[in-house]
PDB file of N, CA and C in Angstrom:
ATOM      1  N   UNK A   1       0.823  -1.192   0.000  1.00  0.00           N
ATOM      2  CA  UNK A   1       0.000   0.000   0.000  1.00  0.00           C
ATOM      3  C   UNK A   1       0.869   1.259   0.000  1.00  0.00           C
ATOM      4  N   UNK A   2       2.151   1.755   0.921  1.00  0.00           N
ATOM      5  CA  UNK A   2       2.901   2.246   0.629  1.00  0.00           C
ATOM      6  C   UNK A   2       3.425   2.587  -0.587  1.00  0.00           C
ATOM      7  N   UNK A   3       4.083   1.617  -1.334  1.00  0.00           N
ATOM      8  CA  UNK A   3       4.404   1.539  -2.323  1.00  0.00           C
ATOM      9  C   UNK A   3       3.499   2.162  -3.288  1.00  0.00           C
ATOM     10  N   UNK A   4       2.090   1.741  -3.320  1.00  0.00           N
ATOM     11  CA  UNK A   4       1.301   2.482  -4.414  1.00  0.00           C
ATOM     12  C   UNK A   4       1.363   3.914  -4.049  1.00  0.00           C
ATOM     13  N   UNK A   5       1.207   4.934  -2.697  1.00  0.00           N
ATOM     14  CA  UNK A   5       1.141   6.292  -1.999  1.00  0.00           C
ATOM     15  C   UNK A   5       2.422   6.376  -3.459  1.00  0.00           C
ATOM     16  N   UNK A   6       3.148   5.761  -2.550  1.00  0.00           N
ATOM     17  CA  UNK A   6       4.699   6.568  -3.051  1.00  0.00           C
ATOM     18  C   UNK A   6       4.346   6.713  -4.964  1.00  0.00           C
ATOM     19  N   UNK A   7       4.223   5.788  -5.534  1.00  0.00           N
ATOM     20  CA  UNK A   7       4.156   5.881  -6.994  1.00  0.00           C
ATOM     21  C   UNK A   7       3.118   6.894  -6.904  1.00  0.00           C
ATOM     22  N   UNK A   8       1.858   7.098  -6.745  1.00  0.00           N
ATOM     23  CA  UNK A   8       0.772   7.678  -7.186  1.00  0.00           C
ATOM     24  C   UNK A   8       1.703   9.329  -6.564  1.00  0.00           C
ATOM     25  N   UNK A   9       2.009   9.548  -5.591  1.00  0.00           N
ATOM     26  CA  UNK A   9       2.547  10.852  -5.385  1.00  0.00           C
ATOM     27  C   UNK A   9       3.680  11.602  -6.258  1.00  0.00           C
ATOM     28  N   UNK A  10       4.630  10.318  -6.290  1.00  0.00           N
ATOM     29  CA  UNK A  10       5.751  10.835  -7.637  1.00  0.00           C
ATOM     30  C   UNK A  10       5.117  11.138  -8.640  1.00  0.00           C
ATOM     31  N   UNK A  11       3.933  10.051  -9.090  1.00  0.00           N
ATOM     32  CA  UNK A  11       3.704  10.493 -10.640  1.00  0.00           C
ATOM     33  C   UNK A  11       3.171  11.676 -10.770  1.00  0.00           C
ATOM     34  N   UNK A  12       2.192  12.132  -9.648  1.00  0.00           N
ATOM     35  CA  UNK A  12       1.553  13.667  -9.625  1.00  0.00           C
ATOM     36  C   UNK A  12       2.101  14.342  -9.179  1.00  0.00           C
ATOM     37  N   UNK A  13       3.760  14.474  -8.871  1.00  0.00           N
ATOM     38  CA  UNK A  13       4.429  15.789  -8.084  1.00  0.00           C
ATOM     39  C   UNK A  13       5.083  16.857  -9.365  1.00  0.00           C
ATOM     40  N   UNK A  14       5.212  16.121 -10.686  1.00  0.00           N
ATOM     41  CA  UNK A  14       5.802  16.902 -11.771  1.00  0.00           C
ATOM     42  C   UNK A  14       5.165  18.148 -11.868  1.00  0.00           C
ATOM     43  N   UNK A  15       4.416  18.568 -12.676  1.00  0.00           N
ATOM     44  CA  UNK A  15       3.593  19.898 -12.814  1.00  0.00           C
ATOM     45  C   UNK A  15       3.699  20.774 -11.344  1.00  0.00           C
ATOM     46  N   UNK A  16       3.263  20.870  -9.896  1.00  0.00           N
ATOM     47  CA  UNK A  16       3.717  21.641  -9.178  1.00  0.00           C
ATOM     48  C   UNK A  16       4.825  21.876  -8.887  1.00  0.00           C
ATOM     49  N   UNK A  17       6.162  20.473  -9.593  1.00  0.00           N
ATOM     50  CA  UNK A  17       7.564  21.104  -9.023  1.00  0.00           C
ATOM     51  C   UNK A  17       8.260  21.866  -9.614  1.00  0.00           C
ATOM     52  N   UNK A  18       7.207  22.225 -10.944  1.00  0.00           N
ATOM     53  CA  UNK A  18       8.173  23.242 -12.421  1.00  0.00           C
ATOM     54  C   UNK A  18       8.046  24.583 -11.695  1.00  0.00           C
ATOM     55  N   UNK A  19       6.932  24.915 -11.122  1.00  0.00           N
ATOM     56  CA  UNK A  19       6.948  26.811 -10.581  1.00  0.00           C
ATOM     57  C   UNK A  19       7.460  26.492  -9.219  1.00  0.00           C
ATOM     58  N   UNK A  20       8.228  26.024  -8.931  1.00  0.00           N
ATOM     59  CA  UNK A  20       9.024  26.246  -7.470  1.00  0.00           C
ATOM     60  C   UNK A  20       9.941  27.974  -7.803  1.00  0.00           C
ATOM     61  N   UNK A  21       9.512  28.668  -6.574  1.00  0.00           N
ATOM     62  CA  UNK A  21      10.135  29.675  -6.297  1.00  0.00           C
ATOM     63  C   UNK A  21      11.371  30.104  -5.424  1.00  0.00           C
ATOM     64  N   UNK A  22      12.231  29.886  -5.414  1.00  0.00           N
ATOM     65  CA  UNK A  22      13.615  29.820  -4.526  1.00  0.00           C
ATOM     66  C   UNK A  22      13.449  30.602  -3.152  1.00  0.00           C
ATOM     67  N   UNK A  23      13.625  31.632  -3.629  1.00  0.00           N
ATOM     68  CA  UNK A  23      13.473  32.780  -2.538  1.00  0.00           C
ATOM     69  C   UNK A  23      12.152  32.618  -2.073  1.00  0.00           C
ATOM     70  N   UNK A  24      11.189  31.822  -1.992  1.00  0.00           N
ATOM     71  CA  UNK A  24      10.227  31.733  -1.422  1.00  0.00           C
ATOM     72  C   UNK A  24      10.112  30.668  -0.315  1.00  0.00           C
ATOM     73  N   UNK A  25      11.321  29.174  -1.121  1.00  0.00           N
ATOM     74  CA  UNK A  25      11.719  28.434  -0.457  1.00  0.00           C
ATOM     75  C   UNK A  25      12.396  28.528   0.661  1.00  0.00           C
ATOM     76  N   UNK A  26      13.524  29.841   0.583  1.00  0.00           N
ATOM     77  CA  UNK A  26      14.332  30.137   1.565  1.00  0.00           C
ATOM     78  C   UNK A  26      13.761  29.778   3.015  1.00  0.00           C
ATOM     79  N   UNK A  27      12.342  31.242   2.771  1.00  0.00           N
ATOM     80  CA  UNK A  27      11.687  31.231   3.879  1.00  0.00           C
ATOM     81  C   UNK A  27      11.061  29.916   4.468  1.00  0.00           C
ATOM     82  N   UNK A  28      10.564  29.259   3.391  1.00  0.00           N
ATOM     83  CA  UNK A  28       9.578  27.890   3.832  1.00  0.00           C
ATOM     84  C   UNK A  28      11.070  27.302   4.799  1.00  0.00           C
ATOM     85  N   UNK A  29      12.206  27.342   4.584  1.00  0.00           N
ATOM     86  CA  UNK A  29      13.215  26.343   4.905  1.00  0.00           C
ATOM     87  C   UNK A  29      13.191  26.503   6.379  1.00  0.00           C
ATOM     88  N   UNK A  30      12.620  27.760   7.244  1.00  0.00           N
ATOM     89  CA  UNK A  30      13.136  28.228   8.325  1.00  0.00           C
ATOM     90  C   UNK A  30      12.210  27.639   8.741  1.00  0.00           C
ATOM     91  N   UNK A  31      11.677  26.842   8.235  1.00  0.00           N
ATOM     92  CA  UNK A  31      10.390  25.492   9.312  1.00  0.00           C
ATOM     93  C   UNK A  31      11.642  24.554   9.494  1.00  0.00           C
ATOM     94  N   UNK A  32      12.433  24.165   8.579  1.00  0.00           N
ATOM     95  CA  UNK A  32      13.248  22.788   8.824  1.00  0.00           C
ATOM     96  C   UNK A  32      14.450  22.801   9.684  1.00  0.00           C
ATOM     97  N   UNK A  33      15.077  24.248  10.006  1.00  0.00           N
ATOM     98  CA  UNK A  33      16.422  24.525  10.828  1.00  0.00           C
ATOM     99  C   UNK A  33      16.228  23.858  12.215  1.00  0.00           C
ATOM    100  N   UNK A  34      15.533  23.395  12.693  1.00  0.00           N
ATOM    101  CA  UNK A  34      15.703  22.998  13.978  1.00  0.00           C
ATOM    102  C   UNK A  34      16.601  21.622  13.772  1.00  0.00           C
ATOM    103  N   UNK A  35      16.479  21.171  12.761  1.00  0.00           N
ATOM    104  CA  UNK A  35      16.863  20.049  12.469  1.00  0.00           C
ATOM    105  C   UNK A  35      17.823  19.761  10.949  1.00  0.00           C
ATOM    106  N   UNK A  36      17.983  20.443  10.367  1.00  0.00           N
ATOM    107  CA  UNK A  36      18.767  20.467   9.030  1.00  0.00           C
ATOM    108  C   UNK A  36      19.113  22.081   9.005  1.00  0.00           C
ATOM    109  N   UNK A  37      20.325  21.682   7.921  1.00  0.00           N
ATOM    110  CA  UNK A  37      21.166  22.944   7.872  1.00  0.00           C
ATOM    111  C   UNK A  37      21.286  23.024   6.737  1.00  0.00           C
ATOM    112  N   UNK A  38      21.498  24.196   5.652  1.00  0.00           N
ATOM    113  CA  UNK A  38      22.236  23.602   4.551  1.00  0.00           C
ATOM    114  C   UNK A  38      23.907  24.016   4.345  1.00  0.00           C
ATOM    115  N   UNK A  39      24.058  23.787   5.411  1.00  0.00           N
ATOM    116  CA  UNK A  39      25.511  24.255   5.737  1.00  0.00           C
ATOM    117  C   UNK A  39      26.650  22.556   6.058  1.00  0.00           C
ATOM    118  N   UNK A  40      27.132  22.220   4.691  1.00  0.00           N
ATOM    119  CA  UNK A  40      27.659  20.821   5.316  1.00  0.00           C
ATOM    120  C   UNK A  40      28.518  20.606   6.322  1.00  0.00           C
ATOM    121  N   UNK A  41      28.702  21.675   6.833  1.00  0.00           N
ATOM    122  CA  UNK A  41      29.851  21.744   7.767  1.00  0.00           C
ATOM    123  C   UNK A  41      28.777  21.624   9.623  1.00  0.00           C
ATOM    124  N   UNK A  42      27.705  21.744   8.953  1.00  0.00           N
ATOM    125  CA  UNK A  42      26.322  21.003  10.243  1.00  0.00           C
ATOM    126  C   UNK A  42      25.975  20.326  10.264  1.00  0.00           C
ATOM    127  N   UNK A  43      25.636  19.252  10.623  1.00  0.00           N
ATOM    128  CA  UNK A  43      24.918  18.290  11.270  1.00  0.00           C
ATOM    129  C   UNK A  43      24.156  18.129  12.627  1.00  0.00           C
ATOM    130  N   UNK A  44      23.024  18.502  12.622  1.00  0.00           N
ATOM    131  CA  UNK A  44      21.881  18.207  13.785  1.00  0.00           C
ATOM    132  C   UNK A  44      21.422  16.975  14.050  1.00  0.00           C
ATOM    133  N   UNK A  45      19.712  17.474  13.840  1.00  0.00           N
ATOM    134  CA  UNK A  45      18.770  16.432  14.416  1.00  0.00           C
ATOM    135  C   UNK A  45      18.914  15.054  13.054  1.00  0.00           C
ATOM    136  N   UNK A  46      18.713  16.193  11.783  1.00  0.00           N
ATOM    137  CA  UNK A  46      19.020  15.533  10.613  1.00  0.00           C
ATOM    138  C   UNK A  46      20.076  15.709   9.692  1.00  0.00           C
ATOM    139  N   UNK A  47      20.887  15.251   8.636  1.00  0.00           N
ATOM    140  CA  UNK A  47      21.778  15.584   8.103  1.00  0.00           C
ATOM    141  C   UNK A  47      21.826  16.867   7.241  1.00  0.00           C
ATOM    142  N   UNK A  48      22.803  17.449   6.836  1.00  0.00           N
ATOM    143  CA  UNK A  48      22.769  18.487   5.864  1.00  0.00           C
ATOM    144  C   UNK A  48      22.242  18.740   4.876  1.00  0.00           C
ATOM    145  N   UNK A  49      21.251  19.487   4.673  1.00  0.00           N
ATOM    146  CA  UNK A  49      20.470  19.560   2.836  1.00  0.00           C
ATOM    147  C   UNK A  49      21.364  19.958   1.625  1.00  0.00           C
ATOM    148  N   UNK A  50      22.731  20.511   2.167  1.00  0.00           N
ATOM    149  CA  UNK A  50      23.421  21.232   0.933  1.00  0.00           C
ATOM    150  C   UNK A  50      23.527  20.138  -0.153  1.00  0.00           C
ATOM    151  N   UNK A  51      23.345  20.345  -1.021  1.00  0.00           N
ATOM    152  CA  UNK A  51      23.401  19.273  -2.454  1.00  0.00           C
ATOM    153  C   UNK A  51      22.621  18.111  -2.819  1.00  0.00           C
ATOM    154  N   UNK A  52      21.114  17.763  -1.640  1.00  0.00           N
ATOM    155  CA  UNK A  52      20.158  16.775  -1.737  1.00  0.00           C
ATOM    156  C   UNK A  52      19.748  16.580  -2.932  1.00  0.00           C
ATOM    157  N   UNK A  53      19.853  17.205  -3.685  1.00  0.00           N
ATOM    158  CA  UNK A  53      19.283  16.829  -4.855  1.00  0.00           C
ATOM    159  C   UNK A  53      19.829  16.122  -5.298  1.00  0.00           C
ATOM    160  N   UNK A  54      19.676  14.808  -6.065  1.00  0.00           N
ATOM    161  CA  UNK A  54      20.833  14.216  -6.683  1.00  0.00           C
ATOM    162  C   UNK A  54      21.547  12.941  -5.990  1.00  0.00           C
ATOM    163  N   UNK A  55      21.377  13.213  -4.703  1.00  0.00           N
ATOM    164  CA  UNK A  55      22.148  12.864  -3.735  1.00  0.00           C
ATOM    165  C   UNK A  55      21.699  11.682  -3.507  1.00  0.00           C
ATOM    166  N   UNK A  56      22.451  10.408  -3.572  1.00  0.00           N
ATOM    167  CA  UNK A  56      21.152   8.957  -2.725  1.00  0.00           C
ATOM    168  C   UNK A  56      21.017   9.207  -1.212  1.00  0.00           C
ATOM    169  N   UNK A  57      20.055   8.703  -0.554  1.00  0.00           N
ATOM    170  CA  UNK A  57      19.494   8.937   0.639  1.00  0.00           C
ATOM    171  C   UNK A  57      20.298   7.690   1.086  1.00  0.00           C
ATOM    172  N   UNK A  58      20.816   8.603   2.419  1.00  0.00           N
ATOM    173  CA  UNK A  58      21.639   7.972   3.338  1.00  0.00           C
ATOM    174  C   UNK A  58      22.989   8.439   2.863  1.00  0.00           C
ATOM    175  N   UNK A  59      23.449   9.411   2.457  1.00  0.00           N
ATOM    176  CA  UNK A  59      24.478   9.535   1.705  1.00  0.00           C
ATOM    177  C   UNK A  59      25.081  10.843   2.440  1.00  0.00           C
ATOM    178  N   UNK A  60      25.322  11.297   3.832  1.00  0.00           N
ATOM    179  CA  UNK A  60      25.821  12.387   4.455  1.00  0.00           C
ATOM    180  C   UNK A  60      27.041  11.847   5.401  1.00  0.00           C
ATOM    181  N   UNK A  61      28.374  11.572   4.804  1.00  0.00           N
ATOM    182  CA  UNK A  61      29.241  10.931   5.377  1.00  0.00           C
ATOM    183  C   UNK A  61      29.019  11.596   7.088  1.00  0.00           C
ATOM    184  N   UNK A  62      29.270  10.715   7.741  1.00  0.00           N
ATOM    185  CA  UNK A  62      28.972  10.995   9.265  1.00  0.00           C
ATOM    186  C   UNK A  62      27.684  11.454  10.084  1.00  0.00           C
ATOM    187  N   UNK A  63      27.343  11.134   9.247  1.00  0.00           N
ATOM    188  CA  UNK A  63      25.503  11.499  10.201  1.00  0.00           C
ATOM    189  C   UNK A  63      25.405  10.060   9.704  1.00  0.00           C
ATOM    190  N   UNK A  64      24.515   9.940  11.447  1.00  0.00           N
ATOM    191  CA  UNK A  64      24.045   8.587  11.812  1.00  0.00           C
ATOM    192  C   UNK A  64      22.689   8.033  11.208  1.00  0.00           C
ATOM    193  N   UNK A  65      22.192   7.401  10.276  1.00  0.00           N
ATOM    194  CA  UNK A  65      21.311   7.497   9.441  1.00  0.00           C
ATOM    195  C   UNK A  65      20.308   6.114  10.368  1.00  0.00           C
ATOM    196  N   UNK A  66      19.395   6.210   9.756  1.00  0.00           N
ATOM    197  CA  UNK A  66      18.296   5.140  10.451  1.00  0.00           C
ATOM    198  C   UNK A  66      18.824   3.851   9.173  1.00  0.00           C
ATOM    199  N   UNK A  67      18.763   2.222   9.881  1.00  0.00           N
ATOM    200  CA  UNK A  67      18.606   1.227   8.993  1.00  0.00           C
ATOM    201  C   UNK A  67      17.984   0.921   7.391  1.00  0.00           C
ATOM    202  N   UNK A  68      16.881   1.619   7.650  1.00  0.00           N
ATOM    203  CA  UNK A  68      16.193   1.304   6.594  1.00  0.00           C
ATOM    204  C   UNK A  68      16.701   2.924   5.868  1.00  0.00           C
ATOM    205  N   UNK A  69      16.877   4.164   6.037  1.00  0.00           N
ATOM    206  CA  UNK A  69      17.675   5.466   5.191  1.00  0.00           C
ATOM    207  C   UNK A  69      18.727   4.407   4.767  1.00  0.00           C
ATOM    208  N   UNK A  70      19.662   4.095   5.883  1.00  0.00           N
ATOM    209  CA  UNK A  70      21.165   3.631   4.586  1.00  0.00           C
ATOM    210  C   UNK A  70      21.114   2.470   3.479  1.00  0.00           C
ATOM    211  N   UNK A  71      19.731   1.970   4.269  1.00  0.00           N
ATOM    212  CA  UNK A  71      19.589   0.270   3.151  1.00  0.00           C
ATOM    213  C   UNK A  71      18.733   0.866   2.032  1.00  0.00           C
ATOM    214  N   UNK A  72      18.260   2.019   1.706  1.00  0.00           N
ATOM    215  CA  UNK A  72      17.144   2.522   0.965  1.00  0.00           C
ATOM    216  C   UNK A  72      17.708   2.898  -0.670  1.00  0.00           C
ATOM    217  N   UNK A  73      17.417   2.898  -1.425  1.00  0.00           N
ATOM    218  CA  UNK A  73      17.780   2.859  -3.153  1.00  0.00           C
ATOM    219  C   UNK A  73      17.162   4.277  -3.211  1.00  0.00           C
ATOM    220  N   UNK A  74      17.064   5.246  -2.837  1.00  0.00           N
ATOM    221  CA  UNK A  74      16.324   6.525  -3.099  1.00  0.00           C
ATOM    222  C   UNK A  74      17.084   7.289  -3.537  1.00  0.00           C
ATOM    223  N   UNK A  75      16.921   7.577  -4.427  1.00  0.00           N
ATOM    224  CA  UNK A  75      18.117   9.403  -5.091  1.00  0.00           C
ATOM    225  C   UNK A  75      16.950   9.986  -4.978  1.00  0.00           C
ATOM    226  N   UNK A  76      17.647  11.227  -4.178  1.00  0.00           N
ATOM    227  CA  UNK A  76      16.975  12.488  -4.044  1.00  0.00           C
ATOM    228  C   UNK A  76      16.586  13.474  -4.960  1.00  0.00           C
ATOM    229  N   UNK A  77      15.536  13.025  -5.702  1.00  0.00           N
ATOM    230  CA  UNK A  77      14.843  14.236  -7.240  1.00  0.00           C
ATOM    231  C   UNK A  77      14.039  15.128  -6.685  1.00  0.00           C
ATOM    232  N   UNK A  78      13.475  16.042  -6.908  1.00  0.00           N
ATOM    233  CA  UNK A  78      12.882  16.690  -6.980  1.00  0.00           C
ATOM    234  C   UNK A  78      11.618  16.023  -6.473  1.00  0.00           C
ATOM    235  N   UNK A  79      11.009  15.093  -7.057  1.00  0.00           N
ATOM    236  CA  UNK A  79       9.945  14.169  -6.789  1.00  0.00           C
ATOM    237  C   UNK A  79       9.712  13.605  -5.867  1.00  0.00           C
ATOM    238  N   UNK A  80      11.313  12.777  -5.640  1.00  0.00           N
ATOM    239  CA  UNK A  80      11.381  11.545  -4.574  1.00  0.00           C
ATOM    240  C   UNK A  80      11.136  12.742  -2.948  1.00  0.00           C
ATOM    241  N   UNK A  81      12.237  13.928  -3.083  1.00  0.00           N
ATOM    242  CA  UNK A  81      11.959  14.860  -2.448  1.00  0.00           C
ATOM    243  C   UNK A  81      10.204  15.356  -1.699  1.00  0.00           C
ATOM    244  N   UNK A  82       9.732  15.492  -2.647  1.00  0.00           N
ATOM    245  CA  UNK A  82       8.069  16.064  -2.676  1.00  0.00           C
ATOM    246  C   UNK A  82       7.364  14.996  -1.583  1.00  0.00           C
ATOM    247  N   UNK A  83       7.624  13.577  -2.298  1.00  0.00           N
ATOM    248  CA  UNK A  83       7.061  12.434  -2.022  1.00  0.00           C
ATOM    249  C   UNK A  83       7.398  12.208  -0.652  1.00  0.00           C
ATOM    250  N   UNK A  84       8.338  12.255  -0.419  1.00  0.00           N
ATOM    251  CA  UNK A  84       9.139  12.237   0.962  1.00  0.00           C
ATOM    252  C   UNK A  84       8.490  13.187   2.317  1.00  0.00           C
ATOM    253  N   UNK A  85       8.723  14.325   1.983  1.00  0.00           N
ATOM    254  CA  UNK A  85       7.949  15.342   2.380  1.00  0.00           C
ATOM    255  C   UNK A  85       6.494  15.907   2.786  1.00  0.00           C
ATOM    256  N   UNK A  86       5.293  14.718   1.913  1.00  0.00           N
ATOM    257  CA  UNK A  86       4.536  14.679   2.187  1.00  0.00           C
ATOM    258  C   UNK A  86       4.048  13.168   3.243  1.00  0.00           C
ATOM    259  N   UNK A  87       4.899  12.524   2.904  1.00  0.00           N
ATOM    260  CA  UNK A  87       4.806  11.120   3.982  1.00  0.00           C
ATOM    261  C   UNK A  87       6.103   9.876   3.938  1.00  0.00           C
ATOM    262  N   UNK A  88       7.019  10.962   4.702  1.00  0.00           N
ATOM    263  CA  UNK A  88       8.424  10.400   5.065  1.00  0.00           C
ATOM    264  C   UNK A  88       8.438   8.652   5.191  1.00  0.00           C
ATOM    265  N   UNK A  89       7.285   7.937   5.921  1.00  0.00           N
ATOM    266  CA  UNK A  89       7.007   6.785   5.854  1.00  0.00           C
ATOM    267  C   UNK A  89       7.155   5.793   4.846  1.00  0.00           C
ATOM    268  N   UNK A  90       5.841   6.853   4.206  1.00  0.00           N
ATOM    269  CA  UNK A  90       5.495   6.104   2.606  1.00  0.00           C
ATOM    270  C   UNK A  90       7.040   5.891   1.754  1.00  0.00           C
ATOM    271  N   UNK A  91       7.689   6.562   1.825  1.00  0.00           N
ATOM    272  CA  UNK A  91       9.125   6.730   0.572  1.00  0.00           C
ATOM    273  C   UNK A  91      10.271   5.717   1.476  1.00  0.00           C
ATOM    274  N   UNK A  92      10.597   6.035   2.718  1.00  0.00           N
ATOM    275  CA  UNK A  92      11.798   5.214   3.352  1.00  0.00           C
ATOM    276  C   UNK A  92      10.800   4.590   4.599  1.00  0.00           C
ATOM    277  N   UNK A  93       9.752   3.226   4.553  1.00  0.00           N
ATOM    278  CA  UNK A  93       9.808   3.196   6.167  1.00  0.00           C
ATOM    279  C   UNK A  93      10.839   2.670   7.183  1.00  0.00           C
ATOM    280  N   UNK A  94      10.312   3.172   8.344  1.00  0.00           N
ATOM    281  CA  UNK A  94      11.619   3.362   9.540  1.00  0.00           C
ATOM    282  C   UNK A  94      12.283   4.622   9.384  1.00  0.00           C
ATOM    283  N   UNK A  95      11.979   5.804   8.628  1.00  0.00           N
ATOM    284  CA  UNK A  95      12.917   6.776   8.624  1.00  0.00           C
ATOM    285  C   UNK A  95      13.068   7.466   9.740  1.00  0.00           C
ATOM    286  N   UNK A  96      13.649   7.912  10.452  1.00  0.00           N
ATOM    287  CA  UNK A  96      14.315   8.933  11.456  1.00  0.00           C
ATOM    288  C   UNK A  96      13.237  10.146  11.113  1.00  0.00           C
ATOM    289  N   UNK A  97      12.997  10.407  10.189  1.00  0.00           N
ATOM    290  CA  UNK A  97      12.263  11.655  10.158  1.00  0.00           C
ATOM    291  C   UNK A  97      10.819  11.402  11.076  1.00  0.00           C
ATOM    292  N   UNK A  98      10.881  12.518  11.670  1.00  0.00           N
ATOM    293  CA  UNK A  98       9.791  11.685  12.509  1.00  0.00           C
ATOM    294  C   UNK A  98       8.437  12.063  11.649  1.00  0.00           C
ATOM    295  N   UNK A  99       8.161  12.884  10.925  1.00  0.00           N
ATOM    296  CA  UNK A  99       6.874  13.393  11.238  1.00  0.00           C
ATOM    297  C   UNK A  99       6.363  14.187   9.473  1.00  0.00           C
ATOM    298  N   UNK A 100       5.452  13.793   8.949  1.00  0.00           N
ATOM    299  CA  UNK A 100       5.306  14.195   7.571  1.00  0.00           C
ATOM    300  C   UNK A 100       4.363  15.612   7.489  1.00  0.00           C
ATOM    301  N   UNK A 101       5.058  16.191   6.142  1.00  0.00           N
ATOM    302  CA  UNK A 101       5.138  17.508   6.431  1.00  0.00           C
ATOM    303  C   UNK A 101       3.407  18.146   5.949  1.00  0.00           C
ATOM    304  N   UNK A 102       3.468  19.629   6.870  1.00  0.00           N
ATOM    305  CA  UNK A 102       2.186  20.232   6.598  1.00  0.00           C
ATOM    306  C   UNK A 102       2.022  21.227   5.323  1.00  0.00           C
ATOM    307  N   UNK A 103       3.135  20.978   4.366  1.00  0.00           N
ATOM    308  CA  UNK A 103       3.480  22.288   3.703  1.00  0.00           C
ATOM    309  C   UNK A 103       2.752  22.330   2.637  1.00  0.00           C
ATOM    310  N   UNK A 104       2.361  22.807   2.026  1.00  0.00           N
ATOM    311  CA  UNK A 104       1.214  23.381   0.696  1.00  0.00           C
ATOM    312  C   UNK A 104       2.300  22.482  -0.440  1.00  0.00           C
ATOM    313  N   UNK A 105       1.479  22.464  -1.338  1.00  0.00           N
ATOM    314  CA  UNK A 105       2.448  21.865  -2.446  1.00  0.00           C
ATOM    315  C   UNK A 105       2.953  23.044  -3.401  1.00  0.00           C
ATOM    316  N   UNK A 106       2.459  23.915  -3.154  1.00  0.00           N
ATOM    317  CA  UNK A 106       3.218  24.940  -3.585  1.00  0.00           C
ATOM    318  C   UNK A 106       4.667  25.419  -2.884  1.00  0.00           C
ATOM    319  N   UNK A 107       4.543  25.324  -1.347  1.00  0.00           N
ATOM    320  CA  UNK A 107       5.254  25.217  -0.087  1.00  0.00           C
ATOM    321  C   UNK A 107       6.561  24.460  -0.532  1.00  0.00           C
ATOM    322  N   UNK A 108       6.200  22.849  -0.735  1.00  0.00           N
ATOM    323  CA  UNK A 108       7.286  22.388  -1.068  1.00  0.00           C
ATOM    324  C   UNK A 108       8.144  22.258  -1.968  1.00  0.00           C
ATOM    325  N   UNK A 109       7.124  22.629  -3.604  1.00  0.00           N
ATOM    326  CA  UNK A 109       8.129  23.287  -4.650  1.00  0.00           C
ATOM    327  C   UNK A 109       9.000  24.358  -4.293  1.00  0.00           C
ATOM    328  N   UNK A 110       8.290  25.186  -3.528  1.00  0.00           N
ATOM    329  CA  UNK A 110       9.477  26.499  -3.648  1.00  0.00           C
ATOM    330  C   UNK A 110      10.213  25.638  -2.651  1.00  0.00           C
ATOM    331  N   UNK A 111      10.476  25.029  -1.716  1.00  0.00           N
ATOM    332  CA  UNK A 111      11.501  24.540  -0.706  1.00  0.00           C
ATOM    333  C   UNK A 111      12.433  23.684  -1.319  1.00  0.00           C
ATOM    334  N   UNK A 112      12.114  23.087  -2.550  1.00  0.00           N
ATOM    335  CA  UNK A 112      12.641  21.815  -3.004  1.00  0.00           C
ATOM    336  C   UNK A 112      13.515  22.775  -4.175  1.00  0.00           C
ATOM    337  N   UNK A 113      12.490  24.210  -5.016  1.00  0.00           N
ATOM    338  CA  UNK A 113      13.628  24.896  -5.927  1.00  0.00           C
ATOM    339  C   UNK A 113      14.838  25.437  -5.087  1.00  0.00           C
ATOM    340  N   UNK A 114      14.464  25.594  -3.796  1.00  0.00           N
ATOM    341  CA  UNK A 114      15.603  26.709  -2.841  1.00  0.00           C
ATOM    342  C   UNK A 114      16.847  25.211  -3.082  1.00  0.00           C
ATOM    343  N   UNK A 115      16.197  24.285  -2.531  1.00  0.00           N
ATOM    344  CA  UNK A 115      17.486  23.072  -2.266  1.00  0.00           C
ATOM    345  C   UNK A 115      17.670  22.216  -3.218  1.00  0.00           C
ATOM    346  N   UNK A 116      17.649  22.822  -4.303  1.00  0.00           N
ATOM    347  CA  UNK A 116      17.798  22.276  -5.840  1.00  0.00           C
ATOM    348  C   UNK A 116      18.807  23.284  -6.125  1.00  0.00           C
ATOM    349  N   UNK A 117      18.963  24.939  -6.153  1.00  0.00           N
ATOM    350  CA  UNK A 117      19.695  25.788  -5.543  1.00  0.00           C
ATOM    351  C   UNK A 117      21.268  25.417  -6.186  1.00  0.00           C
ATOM    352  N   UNK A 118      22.422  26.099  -7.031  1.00  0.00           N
ATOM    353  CA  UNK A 118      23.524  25.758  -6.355  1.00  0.00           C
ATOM    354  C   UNK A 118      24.177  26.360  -5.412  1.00  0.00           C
TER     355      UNK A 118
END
């Protein structure tokens, strides 16, 4: 059942992730600092966002990742991102993240263009 969330969410995250607004993201981001940085030289609650995009999940040398994050096949797109974001569960279960997000899907395009970002 998971598995279907996760497909049915990727396949419908394209079209809202083309108008992501950066500088709009910035701000959305200052929900996530308690716990991510995009500063790689930080590590918190969660690992560093600098360069997620792209990036396979579980992939922040020295941050302590949950079992199922380091055993997980996920590269971080834009999509997988979205998908993630709306139900951390659904995409990696067991993830460390505790808690799936409240953000508009407009919300998370612009958050996902900010950390798409170079």
């Amino acid at each position: 059942m998971r598995a279907l969330f996760f497909l049915a969410v990727v396949a419908t995250a394209g079209p809202a992730l083309a108008a992501g607004d950066a500088e709009h993201g910035k701000a959305v981001f200052s929900q996530c600092v308690a716990c991510h940085s995009i500063d790689p030289d930080q590590t918190s609650l969660g690992p560093h966002l600098k360069g997620v995009v792209g990036r396979k999940a579980g992939g922040v040398d020295g941050y302590v990742y949950s079992p199922p994050m380091r055993r997980s096949e996920v590269i971080w797109t834009k999509e997988t991102l979205d998908a993630f974001l709306q139900d951390p569960q659904a995409v990696v279960p067991g993830t460390k993240m505790p808690f799936s997000s409240t953000l508009s899907a407009q919300d998370r395009a612009d958050l996902i263009a900010y950390l798409s970002a170079p």
